[in-house]
C-alpha atoms as a PDB file:
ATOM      1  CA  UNK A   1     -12.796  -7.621 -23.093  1.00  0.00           C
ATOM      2  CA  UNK A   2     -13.467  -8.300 -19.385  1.00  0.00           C
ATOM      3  CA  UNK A   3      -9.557  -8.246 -18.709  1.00  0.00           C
ATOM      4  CA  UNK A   4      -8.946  -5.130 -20.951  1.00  0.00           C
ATOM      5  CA  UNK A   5     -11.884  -3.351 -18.522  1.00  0.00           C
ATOM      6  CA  UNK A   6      -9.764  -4.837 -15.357  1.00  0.00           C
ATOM      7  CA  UNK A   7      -6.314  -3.551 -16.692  1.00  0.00           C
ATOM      8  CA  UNK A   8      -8.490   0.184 -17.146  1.00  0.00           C
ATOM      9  CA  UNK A   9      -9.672   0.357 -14.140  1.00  0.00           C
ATOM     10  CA  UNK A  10      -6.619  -1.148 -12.189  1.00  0.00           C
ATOM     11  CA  UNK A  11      -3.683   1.232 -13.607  1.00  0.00           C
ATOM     12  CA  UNK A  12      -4.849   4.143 -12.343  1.00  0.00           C
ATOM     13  CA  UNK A  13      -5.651   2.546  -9.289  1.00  0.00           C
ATOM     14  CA  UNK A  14      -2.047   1.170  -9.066  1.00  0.00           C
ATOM     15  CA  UNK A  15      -0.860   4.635 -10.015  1.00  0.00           C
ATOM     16  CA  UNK A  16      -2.365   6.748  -7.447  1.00  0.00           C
ATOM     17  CA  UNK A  17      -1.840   4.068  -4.633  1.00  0.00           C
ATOM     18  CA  UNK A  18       2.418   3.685  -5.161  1.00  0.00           C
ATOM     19  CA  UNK A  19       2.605   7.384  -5.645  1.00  0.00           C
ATOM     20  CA  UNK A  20       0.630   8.494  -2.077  1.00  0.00           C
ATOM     21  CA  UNK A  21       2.381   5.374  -0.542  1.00  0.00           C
ATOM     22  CA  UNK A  22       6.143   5.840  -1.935  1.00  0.00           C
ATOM     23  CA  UNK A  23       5.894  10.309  -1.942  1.00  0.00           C
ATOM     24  CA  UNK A  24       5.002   9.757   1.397  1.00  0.00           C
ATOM     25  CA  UNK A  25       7.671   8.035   2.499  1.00  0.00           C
ATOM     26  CA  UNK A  26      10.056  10.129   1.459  1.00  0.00           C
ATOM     27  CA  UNK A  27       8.319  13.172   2.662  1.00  0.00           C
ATOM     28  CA  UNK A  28       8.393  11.846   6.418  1.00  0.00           C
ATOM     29  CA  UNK A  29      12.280  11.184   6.048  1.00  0.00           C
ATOM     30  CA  UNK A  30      12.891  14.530   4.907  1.00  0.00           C
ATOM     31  CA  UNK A  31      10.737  15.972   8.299  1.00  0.00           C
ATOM     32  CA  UNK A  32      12.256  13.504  10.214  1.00  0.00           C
ATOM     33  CA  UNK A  33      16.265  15.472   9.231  1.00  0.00           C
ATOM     34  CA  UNK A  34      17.245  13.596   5.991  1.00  0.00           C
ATOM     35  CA  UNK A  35      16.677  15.171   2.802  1.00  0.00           C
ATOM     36  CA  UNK A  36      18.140  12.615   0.592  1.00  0.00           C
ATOM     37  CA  UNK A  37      14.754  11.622  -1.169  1.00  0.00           C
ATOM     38  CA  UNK A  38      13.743  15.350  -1.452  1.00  0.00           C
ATOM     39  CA  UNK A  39      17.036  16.179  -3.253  1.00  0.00           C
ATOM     40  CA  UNK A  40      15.914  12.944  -6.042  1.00  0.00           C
ATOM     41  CA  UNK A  41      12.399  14.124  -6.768  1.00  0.00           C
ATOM     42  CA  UNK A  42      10.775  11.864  -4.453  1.00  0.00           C
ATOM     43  CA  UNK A  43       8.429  14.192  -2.433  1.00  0.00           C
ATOM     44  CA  UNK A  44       6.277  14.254  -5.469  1.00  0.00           C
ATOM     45  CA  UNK A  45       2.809  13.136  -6.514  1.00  0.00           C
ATOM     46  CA  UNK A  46       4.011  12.342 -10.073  1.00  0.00           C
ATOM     47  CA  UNK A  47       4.062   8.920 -10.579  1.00  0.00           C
ATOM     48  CA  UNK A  48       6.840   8.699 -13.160  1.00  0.00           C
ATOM     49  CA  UNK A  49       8.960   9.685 -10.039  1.00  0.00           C
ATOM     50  CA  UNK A  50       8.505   6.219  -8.224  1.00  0.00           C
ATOM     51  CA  UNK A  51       7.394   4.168 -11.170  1.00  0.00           C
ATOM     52  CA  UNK A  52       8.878   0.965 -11.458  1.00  0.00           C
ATOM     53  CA  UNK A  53       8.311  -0.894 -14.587  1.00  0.00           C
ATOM     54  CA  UNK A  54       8.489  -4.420 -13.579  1.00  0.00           C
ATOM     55  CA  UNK A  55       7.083  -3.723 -10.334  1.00  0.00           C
ATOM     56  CA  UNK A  56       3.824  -2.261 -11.489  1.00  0.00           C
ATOM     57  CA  UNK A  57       3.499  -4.773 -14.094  1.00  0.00           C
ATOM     58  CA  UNK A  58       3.929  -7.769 -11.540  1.00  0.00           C
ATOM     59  CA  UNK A  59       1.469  -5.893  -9.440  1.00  0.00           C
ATOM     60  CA  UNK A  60      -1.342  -5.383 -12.303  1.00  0.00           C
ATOM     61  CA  UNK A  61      -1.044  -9.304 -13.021  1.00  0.00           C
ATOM     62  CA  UNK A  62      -0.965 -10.350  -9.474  1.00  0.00           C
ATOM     63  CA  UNK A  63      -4.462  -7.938  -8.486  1.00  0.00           C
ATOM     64  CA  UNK A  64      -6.272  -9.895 -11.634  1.00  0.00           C
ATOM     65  CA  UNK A  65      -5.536 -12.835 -10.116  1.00  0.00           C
ATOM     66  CA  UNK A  66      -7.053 -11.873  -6.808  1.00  0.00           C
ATOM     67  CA  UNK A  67      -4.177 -10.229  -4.312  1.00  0.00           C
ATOM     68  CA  UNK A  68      -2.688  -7.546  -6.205  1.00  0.00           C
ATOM     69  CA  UNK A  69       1.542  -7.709  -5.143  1.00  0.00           C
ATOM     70  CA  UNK A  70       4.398  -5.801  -6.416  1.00  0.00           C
ATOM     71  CA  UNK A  71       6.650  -2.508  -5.948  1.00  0.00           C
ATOM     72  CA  UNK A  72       7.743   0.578  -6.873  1.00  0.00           C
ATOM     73  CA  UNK A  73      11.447   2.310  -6.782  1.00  0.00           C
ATOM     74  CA  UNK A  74      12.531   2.229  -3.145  1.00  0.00           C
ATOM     75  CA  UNK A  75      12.625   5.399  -1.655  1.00  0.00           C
ATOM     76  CA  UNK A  76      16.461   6.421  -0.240  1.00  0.00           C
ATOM     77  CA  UNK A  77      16.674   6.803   3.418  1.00  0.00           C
ATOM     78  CA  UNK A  78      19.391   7.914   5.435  1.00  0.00           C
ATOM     79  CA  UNK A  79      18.463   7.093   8.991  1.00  0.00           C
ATOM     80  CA  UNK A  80      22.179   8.426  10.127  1.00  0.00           C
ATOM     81  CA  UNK A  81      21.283  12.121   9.225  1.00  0.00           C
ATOM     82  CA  UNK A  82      17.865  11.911  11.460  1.00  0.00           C
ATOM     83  CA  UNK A  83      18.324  13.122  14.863  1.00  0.00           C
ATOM     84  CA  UNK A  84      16.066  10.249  16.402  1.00  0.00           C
ATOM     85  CA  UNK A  85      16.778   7.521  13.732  1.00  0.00           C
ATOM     86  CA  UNK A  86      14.869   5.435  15.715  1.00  0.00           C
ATOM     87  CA  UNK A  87      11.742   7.109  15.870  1.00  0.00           C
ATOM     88  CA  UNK A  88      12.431   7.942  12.302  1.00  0.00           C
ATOM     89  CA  UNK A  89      12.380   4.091  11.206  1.00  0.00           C
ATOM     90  CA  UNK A  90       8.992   3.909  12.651  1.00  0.00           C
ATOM     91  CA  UNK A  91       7.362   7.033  10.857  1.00  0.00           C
ATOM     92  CA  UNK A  92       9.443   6.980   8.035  1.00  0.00           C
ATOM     93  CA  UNK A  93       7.893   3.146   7.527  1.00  0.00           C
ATOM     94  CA  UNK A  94       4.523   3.978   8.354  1.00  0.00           C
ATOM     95  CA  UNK A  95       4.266   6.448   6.290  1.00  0.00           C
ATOM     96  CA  UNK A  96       3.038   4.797   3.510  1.00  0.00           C
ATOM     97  CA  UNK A  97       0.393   3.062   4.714  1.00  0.00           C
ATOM     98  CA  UNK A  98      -1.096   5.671   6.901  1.00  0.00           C
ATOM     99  CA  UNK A  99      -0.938   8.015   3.144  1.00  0.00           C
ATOM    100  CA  UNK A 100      -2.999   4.950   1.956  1.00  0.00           C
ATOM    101  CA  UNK A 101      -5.703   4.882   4.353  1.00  0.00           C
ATOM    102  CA  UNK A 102      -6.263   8.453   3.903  1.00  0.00           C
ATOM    103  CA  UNK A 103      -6.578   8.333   0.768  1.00  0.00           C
ATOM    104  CA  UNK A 104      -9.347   5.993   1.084  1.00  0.00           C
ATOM    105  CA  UNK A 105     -11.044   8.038   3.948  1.00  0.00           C
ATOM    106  CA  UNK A 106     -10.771  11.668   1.325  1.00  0.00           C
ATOM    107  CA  UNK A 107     -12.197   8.888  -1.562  1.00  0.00           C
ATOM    108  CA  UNK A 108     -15.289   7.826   1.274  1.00  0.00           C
ATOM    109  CA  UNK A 109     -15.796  11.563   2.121  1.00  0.00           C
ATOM    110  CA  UNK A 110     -16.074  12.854  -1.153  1.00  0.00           C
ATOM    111  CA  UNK A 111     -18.683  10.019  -2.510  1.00  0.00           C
ATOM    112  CA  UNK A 112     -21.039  10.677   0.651  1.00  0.00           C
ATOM    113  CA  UNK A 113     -21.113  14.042  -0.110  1.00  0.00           C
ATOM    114  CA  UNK A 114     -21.685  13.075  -3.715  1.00  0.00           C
ATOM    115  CA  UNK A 115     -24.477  11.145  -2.523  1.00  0.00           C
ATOM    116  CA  UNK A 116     -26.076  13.903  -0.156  1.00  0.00           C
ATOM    117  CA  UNK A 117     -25.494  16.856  -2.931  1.00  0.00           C
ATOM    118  CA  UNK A 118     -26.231  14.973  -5.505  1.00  0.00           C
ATOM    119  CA  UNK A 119     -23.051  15.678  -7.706  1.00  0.00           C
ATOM    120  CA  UNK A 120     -24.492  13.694 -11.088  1.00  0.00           C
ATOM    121  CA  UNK A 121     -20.749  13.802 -12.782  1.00  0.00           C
ATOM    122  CA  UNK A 122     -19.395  12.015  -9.973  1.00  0.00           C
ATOM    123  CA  UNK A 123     -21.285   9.270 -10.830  1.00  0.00           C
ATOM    124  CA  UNK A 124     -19.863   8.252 -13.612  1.00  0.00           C
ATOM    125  CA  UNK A 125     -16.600   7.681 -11.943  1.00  0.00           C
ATOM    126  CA  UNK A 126     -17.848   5.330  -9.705  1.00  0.00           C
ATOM    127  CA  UNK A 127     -16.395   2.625 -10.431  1.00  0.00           C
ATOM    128  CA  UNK A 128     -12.672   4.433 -10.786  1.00  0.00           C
ATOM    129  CA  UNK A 129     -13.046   5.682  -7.418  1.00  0.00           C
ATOM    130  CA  UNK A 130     -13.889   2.563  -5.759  1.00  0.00           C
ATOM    131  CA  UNK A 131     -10.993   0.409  -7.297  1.00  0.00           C
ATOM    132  CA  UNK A 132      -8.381   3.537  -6.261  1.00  0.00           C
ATOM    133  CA  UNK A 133      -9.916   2.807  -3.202  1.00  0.00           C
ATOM    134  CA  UNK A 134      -9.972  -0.458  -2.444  1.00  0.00           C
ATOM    135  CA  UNK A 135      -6.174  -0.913  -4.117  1.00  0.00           C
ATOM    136  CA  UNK A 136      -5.303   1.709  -1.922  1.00  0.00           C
ATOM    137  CA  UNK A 137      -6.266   0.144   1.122  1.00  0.00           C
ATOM    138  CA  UNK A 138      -4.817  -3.010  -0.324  1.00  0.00           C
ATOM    139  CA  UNK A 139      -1.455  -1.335  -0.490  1.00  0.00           C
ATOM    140  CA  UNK A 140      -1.940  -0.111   3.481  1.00  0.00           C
ATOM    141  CA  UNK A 141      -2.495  -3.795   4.651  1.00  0.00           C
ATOM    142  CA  UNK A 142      -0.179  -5.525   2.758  1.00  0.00           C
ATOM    143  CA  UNK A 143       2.755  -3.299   3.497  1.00  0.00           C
ATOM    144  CA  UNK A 144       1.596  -3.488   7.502  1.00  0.00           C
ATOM    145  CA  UNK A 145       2.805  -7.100   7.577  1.00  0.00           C
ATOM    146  CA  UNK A 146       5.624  -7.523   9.538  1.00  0.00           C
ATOM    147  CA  UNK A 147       7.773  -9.621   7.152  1.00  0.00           C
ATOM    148  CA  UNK A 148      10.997  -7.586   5.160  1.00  0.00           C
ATOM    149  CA  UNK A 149      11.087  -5.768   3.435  1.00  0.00           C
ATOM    150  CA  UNK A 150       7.591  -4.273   4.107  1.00  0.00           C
ATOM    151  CA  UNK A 151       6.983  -1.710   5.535  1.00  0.00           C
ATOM    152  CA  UNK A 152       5.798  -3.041   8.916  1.00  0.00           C
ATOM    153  CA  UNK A 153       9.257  -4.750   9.022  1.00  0.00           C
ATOM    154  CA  UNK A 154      10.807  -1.449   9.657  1.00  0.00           C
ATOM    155  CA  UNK A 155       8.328  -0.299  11.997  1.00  0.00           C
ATOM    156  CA  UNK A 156       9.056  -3.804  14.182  1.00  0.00           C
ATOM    157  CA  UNK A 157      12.896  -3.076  13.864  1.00  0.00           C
ATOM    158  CA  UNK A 158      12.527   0.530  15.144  1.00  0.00           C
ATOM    159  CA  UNK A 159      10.292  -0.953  18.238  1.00  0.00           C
ATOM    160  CA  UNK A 160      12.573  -3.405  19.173  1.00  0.00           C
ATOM    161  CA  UNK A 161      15.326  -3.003  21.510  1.00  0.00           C
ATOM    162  CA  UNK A 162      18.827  -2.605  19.497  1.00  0.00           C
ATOM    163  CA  UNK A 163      19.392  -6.339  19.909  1.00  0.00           C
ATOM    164  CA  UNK A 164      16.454  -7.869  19.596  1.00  0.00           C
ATOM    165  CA  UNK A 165      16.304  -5.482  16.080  1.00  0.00           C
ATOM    166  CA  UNK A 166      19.450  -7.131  14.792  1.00  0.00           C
ATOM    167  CA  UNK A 167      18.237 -10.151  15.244  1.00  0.00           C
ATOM    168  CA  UNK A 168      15.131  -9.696  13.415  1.00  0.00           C
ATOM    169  CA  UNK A 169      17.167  -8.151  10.547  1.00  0.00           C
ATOM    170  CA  UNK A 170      18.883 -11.516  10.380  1.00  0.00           C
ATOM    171  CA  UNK A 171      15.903 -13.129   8.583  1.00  0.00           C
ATOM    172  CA  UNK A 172      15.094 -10.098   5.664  1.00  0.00           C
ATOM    173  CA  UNK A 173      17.361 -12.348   3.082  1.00  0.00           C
ATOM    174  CA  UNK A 174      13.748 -15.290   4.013  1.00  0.00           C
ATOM    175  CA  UNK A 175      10.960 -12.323   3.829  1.00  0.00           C
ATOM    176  CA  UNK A 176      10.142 -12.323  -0.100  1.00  0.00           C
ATOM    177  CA  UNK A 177      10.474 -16.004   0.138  1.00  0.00           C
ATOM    178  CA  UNK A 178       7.956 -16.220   3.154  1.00  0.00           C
ATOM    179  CA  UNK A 179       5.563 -13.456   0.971  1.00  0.00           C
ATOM    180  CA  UNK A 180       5.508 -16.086  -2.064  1.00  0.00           C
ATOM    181  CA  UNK A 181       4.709 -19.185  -0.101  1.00  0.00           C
ATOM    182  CA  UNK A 182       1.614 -16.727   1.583  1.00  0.00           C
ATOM    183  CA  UNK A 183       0.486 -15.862  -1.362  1.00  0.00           C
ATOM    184  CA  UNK A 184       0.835 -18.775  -3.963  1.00  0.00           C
ATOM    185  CA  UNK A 185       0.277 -22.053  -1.539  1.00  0.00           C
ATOM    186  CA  UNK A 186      -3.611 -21.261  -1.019  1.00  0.00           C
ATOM    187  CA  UNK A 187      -3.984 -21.017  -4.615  1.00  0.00           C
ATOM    188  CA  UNK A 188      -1.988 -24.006  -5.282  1.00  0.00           C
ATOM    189  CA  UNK A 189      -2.969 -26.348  -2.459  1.00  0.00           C
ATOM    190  CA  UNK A 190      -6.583 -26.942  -1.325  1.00  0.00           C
ATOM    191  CA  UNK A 191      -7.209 -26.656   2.098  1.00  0.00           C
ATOM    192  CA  UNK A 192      -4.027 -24.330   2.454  1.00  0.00           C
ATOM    193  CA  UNK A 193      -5.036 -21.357   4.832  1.00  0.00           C
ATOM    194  CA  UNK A 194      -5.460 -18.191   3.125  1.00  0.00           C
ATOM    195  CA  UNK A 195      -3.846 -16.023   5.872  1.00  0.00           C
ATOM    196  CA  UNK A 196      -3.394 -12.987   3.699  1.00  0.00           C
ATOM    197  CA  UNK A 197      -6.891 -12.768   2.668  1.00  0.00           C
ATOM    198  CA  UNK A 198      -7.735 -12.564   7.178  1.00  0.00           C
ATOM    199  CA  UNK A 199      -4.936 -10.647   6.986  1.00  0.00           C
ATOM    200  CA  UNK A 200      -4.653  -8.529   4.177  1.00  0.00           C
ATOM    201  CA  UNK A 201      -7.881  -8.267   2.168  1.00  0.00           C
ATOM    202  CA  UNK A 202     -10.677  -8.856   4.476  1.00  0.00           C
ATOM    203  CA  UNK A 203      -9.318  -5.693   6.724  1.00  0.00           C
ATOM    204  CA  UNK A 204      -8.892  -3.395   3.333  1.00  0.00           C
ATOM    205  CA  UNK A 205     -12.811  -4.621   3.150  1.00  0.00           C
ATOM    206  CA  UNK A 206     -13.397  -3.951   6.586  1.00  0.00           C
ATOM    207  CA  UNK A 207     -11.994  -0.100   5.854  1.00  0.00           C
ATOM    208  CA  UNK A 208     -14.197   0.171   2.833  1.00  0.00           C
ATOM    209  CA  UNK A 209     -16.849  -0.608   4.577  1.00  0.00           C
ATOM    210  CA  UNK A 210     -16.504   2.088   7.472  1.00  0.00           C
ATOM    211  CA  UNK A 211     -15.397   4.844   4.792  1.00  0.00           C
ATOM    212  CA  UNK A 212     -17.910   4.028   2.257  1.00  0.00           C
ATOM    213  CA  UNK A 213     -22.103   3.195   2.215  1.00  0.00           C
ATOM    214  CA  UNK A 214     -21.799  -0.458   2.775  1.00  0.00           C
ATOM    215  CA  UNK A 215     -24.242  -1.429  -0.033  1.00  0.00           C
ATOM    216  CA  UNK A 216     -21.394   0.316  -2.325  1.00  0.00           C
ATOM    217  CA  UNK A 217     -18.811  -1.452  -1.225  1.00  0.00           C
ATOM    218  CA  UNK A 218     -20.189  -4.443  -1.418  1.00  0.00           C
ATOM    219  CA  UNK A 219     -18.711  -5.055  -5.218  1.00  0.00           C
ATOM    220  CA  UNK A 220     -15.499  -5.953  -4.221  1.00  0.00           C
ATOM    221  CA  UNK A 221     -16.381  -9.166  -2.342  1.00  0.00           C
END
């Protein structure tokens, strides 16, 4: 029963965390000059638009276990049709994280002023809101490490000098590989330093805490 009230509360969460993170995205590279998302139905807030099966499915399994992973349909990007591809690499990548975190800051705003207006309803969301929260700030982190083919990856190769960016590139085909042995070894091997928990889920925390009353937030350590 306890796993049936996890998978409840997580889908949604899931949902309304790849949707923000992917529509986003694809709505910077069409502002940016490339319109190549747009013209697939990816500047959209319905979910079925960036759902992938596998990927959500991986993720739901992976955030019961503790450090909720996975993906959704990659959003098409054109960088040669921007006129600053550059710049675009950086914006277009943090995107998704930056539609993340303010998603969590609306979610913080709207349960203080819950709180100070008393809105009774809301309170029996509670617990919905928090977890869209909280997986939404997971999804911000996460994708800010700088390992392909997140998205902080692209925002390192647009920074880079043209090089130095190739270079980088190089190692993409070792980045999932690196991502598994970060997230599997602390479980597997005692003693084995957690780095994406410093990394990943104590600065999601950290967020919750400034956009949310502390003593709320609270339930997710």
């Amino acid at each position: 029963m306890e796993i049936i009230n996890k998978i409840i509360l997580l889908a949604p969460a899931i949902l309304v965390a790849m949707t923000v993170h992917e529509m986003a995205h694809a709505f910077a590279s069409f502002k940016m000059g490339d319109d190549t998302a747009k013209l697939m139905g990816r500047v959209s807030l319905n979910p079925l638009r960036h759902l992938d099966p596998m990927g959500t499915l991986f993720f739901l399994v992976s955030a019961w276990a503790g450090m909720g992973i996975g993906w959704a349909k990659p959003v098409p990007v054109n960088y040669r049709r921007m006129k600053n591809a550059r710049l675009g690499i950086i914006l277009v990548s943090a995107a998704g994280p930056a539609a993340n975190m303010l998603t969590v800051l609306a979610l913080g705003i709207m349960t203080y002023a819950a709180v100070i207006w008393q809105w009774t309803f809301f309170f029996y969301i509670l617990d919905f809101v928090f977890t869209i929260a909280y997986v939404n700030a997971i999804f911000a982190f996460f994708n800010l490490l700088p390992l392909p083919p997140l998205d902080g990856s692209g925002m390192v190769t647009g920074l880079l000098p043209a090089g130095a960016a190739r270079v980088y590139q190089k190692f993409s085909r070792y980045g999932f590989l690196v991502l598994m042995v970060l997230i599997f070894l602390p479980l597997a091997t005692q003693g084995f330093p957690d780095i994406l928990k410093e990394l990943v889920r104590e600065p999601a925390l950290n967020l919750i805490n400034i956009c949310f009353p502390i003593s709320l937030s609270a339930m997710f350590r």
